[in-house]
Protein backbone atom coordinates (compact mmCIF):
# COMPACT_ATOMS: atom_id res chain seq x y z
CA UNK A 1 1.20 -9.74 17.75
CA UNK A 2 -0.04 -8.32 14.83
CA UNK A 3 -3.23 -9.33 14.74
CA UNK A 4 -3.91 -7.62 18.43
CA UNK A 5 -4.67 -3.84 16.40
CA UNK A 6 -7.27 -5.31 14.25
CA UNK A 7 -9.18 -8.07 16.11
CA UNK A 8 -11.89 -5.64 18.02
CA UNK A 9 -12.74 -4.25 14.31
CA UNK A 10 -13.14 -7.98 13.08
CA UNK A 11 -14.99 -9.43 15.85
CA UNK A 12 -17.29 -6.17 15.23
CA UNK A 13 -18.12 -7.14 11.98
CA UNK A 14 -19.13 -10.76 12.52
CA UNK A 15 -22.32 -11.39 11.04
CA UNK A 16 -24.84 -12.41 13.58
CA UNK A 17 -25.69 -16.53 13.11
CA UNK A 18 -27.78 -16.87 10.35
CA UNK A 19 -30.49 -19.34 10.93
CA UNK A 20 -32.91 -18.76 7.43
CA UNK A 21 -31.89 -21.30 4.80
CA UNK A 22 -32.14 -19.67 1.61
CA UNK A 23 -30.20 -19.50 -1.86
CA UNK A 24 -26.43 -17.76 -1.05
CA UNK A 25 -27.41 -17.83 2.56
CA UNK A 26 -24.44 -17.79 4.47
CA UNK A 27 -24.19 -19.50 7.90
CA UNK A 28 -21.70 -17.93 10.09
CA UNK A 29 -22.89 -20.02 12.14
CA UNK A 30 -20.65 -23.36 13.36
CA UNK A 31 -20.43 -26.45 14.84
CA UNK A 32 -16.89 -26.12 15.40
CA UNK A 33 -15.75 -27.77 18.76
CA UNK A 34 -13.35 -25.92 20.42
CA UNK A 35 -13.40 -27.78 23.49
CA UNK A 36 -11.93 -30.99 21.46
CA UNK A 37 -9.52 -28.58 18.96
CA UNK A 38 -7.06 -28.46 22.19
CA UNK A 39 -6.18 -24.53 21.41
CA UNK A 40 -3.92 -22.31 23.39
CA UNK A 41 -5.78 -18.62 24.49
CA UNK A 42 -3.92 -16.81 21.92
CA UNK A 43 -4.80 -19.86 19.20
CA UNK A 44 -8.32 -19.43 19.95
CA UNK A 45 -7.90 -15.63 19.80
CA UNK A 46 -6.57 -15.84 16.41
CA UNK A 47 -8.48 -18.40 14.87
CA UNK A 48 -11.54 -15.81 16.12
CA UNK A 49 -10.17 -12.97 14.57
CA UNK A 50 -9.78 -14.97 10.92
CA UNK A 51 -12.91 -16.29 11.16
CA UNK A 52 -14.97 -13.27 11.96
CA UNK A 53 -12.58 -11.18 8.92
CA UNK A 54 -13.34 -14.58 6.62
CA UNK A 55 -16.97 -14.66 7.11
CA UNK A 56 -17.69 -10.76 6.72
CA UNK A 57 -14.78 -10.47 4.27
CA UNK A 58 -14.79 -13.34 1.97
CA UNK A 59 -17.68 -15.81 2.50
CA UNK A 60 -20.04 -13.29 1.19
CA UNK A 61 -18.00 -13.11 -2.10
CA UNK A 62 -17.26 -16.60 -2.48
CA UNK A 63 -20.10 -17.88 -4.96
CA UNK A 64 -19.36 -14.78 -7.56
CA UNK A 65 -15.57 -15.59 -6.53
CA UNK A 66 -16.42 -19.45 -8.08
CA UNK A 67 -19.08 -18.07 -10.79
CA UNK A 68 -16.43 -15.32 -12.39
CA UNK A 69 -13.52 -17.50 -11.95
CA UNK A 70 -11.46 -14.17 -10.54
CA UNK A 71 -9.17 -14.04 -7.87
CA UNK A 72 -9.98 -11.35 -5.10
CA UNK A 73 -6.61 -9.15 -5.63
CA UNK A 74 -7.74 -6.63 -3.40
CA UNK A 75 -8.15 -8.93 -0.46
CA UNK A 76 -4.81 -9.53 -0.23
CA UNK A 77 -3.41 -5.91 1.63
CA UNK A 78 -5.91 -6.79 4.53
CA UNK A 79 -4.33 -10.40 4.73
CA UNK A 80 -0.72 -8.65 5.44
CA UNK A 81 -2.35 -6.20 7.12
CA UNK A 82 -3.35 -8.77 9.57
CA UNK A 83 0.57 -10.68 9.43
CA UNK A 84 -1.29 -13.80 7.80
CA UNK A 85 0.81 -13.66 5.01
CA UNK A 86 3.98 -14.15 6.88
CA UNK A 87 2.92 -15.84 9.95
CA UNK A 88 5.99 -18.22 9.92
CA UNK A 89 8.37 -15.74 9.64
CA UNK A 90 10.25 -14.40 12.26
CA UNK A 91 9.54 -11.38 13.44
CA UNK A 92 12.77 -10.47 12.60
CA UNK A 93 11.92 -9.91 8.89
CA UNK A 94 8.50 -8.34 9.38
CA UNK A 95 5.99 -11.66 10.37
CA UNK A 96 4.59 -13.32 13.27
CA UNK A 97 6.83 -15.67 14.24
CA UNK A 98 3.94 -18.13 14.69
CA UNK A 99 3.92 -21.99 13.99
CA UNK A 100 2.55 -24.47 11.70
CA UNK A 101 -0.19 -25.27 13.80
CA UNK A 102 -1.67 -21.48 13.69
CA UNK A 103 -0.71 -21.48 9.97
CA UNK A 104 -3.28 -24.76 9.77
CA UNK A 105 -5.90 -22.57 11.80
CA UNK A 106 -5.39 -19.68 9.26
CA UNK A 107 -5.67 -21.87 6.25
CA UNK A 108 -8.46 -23.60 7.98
CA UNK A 109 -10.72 -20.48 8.74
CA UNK A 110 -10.09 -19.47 5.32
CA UNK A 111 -10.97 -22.40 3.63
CA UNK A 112 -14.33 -22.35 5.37
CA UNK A 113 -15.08 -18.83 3.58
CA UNK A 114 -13.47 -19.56 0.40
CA UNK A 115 -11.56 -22.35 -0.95
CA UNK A 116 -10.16 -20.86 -3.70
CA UNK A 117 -8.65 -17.58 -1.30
CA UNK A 118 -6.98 -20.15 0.93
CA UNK A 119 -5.93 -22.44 -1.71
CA UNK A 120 -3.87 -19.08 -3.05
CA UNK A 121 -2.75 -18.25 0.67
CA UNK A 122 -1.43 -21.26 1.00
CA UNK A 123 0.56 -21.04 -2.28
CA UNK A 124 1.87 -17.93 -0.96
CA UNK A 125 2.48 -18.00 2.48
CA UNK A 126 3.86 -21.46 3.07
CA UNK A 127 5.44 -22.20 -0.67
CA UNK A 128 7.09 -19.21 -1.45
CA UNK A 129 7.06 -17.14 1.77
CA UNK A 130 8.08 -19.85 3.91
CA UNK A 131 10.78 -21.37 1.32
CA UNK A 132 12.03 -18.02 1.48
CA UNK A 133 12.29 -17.68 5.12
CA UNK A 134 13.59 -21.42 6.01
CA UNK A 135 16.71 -21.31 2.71
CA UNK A 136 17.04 -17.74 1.73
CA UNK A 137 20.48 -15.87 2.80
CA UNK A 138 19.70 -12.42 4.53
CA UNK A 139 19.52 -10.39 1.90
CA UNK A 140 17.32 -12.24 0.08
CA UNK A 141 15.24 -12.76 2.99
CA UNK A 142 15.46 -8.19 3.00
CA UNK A 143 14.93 -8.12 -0.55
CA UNK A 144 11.69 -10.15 -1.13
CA UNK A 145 10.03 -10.99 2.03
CA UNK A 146 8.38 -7.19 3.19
CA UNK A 147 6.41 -7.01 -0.11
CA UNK A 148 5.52 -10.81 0.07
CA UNK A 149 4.22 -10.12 3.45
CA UNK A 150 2.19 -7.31 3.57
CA UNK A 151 0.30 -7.98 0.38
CA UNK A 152 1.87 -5.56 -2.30
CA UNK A 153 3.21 -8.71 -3.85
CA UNK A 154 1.95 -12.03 -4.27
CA UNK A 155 4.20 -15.32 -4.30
CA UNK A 156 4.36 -18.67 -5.95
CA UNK A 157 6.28 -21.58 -6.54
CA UNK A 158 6.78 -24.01 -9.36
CA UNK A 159 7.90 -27.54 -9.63
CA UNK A 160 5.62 -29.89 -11.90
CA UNK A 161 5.86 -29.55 -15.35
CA UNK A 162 3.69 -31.56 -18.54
CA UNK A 163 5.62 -33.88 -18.03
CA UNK A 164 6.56 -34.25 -14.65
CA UNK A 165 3.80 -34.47 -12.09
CA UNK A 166 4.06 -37.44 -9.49
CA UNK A 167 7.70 -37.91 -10.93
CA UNK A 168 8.35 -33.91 -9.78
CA UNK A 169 12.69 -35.04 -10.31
CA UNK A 170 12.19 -35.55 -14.08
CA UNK A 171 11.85 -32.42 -14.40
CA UNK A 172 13.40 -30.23 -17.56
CA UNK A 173 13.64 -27.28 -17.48
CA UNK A 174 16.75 -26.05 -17.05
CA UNK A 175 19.72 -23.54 -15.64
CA UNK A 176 22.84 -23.20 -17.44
CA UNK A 177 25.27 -21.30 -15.80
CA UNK A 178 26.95 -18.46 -17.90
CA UNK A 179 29.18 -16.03 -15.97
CA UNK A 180 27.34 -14.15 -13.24
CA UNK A 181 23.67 -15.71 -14.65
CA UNK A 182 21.54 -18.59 -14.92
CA UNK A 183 19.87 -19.10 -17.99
CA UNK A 184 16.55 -21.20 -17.65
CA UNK A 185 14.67 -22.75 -20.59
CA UNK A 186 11.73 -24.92 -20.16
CA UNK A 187 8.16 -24.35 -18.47
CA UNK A 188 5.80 -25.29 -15.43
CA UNK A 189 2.01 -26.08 -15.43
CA UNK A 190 -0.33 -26.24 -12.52
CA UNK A 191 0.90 -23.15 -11.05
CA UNK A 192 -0.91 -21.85 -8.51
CA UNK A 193 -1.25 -17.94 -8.30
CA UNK A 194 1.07 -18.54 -11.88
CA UNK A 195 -1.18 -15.61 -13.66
CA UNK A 196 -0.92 -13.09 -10.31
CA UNK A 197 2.12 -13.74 -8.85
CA UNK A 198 5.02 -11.58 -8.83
CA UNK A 199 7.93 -13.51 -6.65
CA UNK A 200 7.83 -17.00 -7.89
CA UNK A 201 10.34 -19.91 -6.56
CA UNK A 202 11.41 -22.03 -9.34
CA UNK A 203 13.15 -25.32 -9.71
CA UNK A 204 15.55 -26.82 -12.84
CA UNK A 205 18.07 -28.69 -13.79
CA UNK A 206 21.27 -27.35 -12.96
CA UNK A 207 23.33 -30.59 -13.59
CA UNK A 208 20.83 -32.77 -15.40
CA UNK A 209 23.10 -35.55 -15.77
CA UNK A 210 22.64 -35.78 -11.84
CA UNK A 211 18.96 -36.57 -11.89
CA UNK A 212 17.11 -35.44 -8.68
CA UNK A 213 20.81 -34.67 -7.31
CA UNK A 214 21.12 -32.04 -9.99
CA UNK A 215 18.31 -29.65 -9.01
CA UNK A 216 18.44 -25.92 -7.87
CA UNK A 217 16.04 -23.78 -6.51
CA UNK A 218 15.63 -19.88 -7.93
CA UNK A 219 13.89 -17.24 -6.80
CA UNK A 220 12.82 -15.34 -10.13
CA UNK A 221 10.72 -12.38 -10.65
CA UNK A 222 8.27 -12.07 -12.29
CA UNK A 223 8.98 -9.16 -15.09
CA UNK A 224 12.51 -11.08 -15.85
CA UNK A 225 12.69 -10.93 -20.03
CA UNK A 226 11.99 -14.26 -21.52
CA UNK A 227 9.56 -15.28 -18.86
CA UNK A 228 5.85 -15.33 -19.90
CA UNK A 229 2.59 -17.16 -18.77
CA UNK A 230 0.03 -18.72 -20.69
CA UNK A 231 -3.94 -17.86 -20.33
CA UNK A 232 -5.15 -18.97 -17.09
CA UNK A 233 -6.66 -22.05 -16.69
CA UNK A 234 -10.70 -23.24 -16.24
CA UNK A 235 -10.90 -25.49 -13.62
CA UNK A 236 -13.40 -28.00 -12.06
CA UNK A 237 -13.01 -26.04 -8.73
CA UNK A 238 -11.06 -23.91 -6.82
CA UNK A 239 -12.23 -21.33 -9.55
CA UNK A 240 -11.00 -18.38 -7.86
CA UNK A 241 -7.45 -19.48 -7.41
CA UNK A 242 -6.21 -18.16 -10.20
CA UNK A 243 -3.81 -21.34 -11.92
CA UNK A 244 -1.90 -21.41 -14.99
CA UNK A 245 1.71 -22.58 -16.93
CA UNK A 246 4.88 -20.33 -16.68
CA UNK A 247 7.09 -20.50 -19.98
CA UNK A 248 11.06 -19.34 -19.63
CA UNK A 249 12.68 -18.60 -22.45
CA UNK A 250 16.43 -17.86 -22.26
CA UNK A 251 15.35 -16.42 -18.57
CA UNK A 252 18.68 -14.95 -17.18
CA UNK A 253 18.55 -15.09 -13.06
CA UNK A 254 21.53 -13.94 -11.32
CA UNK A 255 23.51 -16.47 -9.01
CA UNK A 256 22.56 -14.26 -6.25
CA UNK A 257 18.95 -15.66 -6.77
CA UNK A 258 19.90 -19.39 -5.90
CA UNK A 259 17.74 -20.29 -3.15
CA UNK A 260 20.14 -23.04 -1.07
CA UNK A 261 23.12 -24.67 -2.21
CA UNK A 262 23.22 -25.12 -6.16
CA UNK A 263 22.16 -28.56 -7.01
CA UNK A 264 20.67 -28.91 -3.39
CA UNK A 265 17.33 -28.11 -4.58
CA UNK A 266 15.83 -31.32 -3.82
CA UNK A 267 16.50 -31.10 -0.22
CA UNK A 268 14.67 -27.71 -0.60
CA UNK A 269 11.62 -29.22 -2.67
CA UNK A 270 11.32 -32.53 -0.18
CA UNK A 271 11.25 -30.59 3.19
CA UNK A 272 9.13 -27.90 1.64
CA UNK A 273 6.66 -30.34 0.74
CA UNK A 274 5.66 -32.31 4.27
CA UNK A 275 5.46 -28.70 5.65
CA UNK A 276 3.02 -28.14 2.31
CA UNK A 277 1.08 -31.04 2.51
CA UNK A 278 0.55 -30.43 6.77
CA UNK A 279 -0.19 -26.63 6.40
CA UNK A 280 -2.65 -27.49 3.07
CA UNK A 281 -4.36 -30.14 5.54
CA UNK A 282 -6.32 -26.77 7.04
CA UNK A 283 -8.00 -26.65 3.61
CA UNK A 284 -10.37 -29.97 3.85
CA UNK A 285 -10.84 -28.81 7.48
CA UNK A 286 -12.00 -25.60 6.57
CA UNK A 287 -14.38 -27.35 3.67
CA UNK A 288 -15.59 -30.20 5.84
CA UNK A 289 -16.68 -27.57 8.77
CA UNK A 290 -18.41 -25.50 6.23
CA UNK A 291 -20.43 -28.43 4.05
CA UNK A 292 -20.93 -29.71 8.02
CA UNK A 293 -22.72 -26.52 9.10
CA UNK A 294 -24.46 -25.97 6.02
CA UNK A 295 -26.04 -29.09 5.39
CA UNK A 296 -26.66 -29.98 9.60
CA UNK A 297 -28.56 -26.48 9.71
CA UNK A 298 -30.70 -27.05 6.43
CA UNK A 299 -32.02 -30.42 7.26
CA UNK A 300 -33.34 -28.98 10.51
CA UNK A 301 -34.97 -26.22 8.22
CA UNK A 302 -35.92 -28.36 5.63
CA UNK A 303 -39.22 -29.61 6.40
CA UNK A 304 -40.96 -33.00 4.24
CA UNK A 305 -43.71 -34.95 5.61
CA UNK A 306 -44.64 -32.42 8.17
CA UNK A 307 -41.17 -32.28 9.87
CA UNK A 308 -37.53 -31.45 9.39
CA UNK A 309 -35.57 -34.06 7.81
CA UNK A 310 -32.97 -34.04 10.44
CA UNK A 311 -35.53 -35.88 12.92
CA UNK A 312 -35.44 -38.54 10.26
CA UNK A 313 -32.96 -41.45 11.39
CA UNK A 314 -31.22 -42.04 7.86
CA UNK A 315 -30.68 -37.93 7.74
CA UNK A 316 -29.46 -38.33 11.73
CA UNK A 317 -27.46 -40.77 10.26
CA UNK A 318 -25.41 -38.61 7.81
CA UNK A 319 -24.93 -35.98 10.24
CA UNK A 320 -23.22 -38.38 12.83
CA UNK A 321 -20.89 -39.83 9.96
CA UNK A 322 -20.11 -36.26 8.91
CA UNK A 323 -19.19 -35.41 12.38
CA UNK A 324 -16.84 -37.75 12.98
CA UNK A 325 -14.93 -38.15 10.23
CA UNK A 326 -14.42 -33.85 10.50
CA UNK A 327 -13.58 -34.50 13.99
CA UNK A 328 -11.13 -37.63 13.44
CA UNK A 329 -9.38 -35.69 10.84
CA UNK A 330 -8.79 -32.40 12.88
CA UNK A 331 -7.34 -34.47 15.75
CA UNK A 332 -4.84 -35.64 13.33
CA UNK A 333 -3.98 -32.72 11.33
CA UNK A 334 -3.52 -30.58 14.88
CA UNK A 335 -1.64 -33.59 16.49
CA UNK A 336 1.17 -33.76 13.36
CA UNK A 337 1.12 -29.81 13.57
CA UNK A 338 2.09 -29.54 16.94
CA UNK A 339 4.89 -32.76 16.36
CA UNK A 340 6.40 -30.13 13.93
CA UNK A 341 5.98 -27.11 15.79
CA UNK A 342 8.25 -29.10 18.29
CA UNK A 343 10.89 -30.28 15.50
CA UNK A 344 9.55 -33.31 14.63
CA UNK A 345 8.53 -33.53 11.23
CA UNK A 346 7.07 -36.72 10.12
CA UNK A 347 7.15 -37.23 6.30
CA UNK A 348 4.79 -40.16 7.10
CA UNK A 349 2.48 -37.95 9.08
CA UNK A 350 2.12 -34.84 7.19
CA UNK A 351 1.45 -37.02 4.40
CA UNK A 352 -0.60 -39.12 6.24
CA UNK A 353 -2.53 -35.60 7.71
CA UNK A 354 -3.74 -34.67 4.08
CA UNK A 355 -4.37 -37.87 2.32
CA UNK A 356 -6.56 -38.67 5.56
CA UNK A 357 -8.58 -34.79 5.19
CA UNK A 358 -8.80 -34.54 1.75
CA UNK A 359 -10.17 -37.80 1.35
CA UNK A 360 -12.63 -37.33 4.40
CA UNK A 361 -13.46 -33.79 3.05
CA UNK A 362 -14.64 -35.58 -0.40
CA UNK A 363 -16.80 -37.70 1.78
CA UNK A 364 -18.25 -34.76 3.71
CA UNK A 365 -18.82 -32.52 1.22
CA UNK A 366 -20.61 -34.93 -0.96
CA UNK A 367 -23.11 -36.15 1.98
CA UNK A 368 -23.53 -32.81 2.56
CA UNK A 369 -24.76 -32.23 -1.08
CA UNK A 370 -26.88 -35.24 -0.47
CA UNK A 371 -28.44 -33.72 2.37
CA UNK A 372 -29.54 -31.11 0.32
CA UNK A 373 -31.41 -33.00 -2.38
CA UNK A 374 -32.25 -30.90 -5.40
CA UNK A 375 -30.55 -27.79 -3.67
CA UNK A 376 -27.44 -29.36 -2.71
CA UNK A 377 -27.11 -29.73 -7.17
CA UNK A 378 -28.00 -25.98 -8.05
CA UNK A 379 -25.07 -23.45 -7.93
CA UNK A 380 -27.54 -21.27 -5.57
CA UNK A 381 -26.49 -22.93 -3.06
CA UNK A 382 -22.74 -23.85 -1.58
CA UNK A 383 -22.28 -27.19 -1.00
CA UNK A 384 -21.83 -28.47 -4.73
CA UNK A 385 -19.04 -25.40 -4.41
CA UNK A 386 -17.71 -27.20 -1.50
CA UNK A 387 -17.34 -30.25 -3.06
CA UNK A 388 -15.68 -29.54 -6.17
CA UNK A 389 -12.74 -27.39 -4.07
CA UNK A 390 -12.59 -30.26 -2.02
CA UNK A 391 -11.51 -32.71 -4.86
CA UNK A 392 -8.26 -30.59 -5.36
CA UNK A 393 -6.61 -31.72 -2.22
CA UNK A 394 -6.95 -35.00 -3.70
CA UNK A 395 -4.23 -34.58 -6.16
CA UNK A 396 -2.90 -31.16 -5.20
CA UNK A 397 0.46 -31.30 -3.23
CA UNK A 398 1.24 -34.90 -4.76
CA UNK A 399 -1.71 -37.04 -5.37
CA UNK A 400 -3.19 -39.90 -2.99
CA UNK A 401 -1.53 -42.58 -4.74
CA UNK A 402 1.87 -40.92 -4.11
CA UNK A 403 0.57 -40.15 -0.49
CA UNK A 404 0.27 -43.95 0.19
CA UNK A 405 3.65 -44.72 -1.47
CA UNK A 406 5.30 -42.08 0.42
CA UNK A 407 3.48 -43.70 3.96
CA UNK A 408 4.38 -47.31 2.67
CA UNK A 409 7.72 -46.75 1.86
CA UNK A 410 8.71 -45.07 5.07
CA UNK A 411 7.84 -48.29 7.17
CA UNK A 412 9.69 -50.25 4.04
CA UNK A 413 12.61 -48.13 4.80
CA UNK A 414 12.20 -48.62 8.70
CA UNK A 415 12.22 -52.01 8.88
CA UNK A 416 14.91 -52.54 6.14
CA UNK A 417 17.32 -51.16 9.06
């Protein structure tokens, strides 16, 4: 394993709990309970080794991470360094051979130091990485997965467009084919690590008259002629993930670079997305624990009325309702995990797994800014930080609305049998 080299160095550098609250303080700190996450030895292992990198690494660089809107490109050779970027892929081709339930823990740990790190991580190493590994042939799987995994390039994929958000199939752009090529016109918005990236999977229209039958994936690079990016975005939150809209103009891709069976993209897109929306369910998680320890450790610092606030019953309260609905939504996010680490993948569930986080992690994150009066509203502090990454996950990966329908429909489709 990989990670086995570096963990005595990590676990070195863990900062010491922090119990001083204080503008930027950092609480390394947490209330995680490990006796209820239901981890293997060498789950627990890792998740300690991410954490300690994450909060020595990244946590103390998250606020100017937010403040500068900047991605931290130089963070991302230690991530391969560690296997993290490829820690679905068999070992085969250079990763860890791990499973979706340690690629939650990653994305978890990561969230709790930065939001907008992990949001790109996840971009990478379960959109594009993982696409790559599940539907590339082997020589696509030799040609772009080493640099994808140990940092020297970063990945991305891209599916919405202006015009096509919750309807993702309407898409159009397209990819004429002409002789050995593909020639894509059209462009893509929301596009996470769009302004970084240099490996980017890319659906169009290969038989538009089709519809969502009609769809191919491509892997396309990045310095292709005819494909550009527009200025990166400004964003509520997730500030450091860099996001932005891709533009291809008479982009020529060669057939090699069809990722599945031409005009089987949708197959692609579908399964790729309940494996996004479980492995993105570590993001709220990570956010939750973080606004959680925070906010529990201020209010018994915070002293009003000769005492700390946490002895107060409406504060005890908040910190019960908080710890629940953390706790209720990590039970459900590890419990569809491990259902697809053993082959069964639940379209209902890993939908079910975010729209239940994100929407808890909302809740969290915004009682934890409560708990924090004044404070919890000044950027000095993290929780209002916490809470404006956590509204992403609420329409990032398909929105809640589409969440619900997915859910609904499946027991529509159930019953119609």
């Amino acid at each position: 394993m990989r990670l086995a080299p570096l963990r005595p160095a990590l676990l070195r550098a863990a900062v010491a709990p922090t119990r001083q609250v204080r503008p930027h303080a950092r609480l390394v700190h947490t209330f995680y309970n490990e006796s209820l996450a239901g981890l293997t030895s060498d789950q627990a292992e890792l998740r300690d080794a991410v954490s300690s990198w994450a909060q020595s690494r990244v946590a103390p660089r998250a606020q100017e991470i937010d403040s500068t809107n900047t991605s931290p490109m130089d963070l991302w050779p230690s991530l391969g360094e560690m296997g993290l970027l490829g820690i679905t892929v068999p070992e085969e081709y250079g990763g860890l051979g791990k499973g979706y339930l340690e690629h939650t823990i990653v994305m978890e740990e990561l969230s709790r130091a930065s939001g907008s790190l992990a949001l790109s991580y996840g971009a990478h190493s379960n959109l594009c990485v993982n696409q790559i590994a599940r539907n590339g042939t082997a020589a696509q799987k030799q040609k772009y997965l080493p640099d994808l995994i140990s940092g020297v390039k970063v990945g991305s994929l891209a599916m919405s467009e202006p015009g096509s958000g919750s309807d993702v199939v309407s898409m159009t752009t397209t990819a004429k084919k002409q002789g050995d090529v593909y020639v894509l016109n059209g462009s893509k918005f929301w596009i996470t690590n769009g302004p970084v990236a240099s490996t980017f999977v890319i659906y169009a229209k290969t038989s538009p008259d089709k519809g969502p039958k009609g769809i191919t994936a491509f892997i396309v690079e990045r310095d292709t002629p005819g494909f550009s990016t527009s200025p990166k975005l400004d964003k509520f939150g997730m500030r450091g993930s860099d996001t932005c809209e891709l533009i291809f103009d008479n982009v020529e891709v060669p057939a090699e670079n069809v990722l599945g069976k031409v005009d089987g993209g949708a197959a692609v897109l579908m399964s790729g997305l309940d494996l996004e929306r479980l492995v993105l369910s570590g993001g709220p998680l990570g956010l939750m624990q973080a606004a959680f320890d925070f906010s529990t450790d201020y209010a018994h610092q915070r002293k009003q009325f000769g005492k700390p606030i946490a002895t107060f019953q409406l504060m005890q309260g908040k910190i019960a309702d908080m710890y629940t609905k953390l706790n209720a939504s990590r039970a459900y996010v590890y419990a569809v995990a491990r259902a697809c680490d053993q082959g069964h993948v639940s379209r209902r569930d890993c939908a079910g797994a975010i729209l239940y986080s994100s929407d808890r992690a909302v809740e969290v994150c915004s009682e934890a800014m409560q708990s924090c009066g004044g404070n919890g509203y000044i950027n000095e502090y993290p929780v209002n930080r916490l809470l404006r990454d956590a509204r992403l996950y609420t329409v990032g990966a398909g929105t809640q609305e589409i969440r619900r329908m997915l859910i609904g429909r499946t027991f529509n489709e159930e019953l119609a049998e």
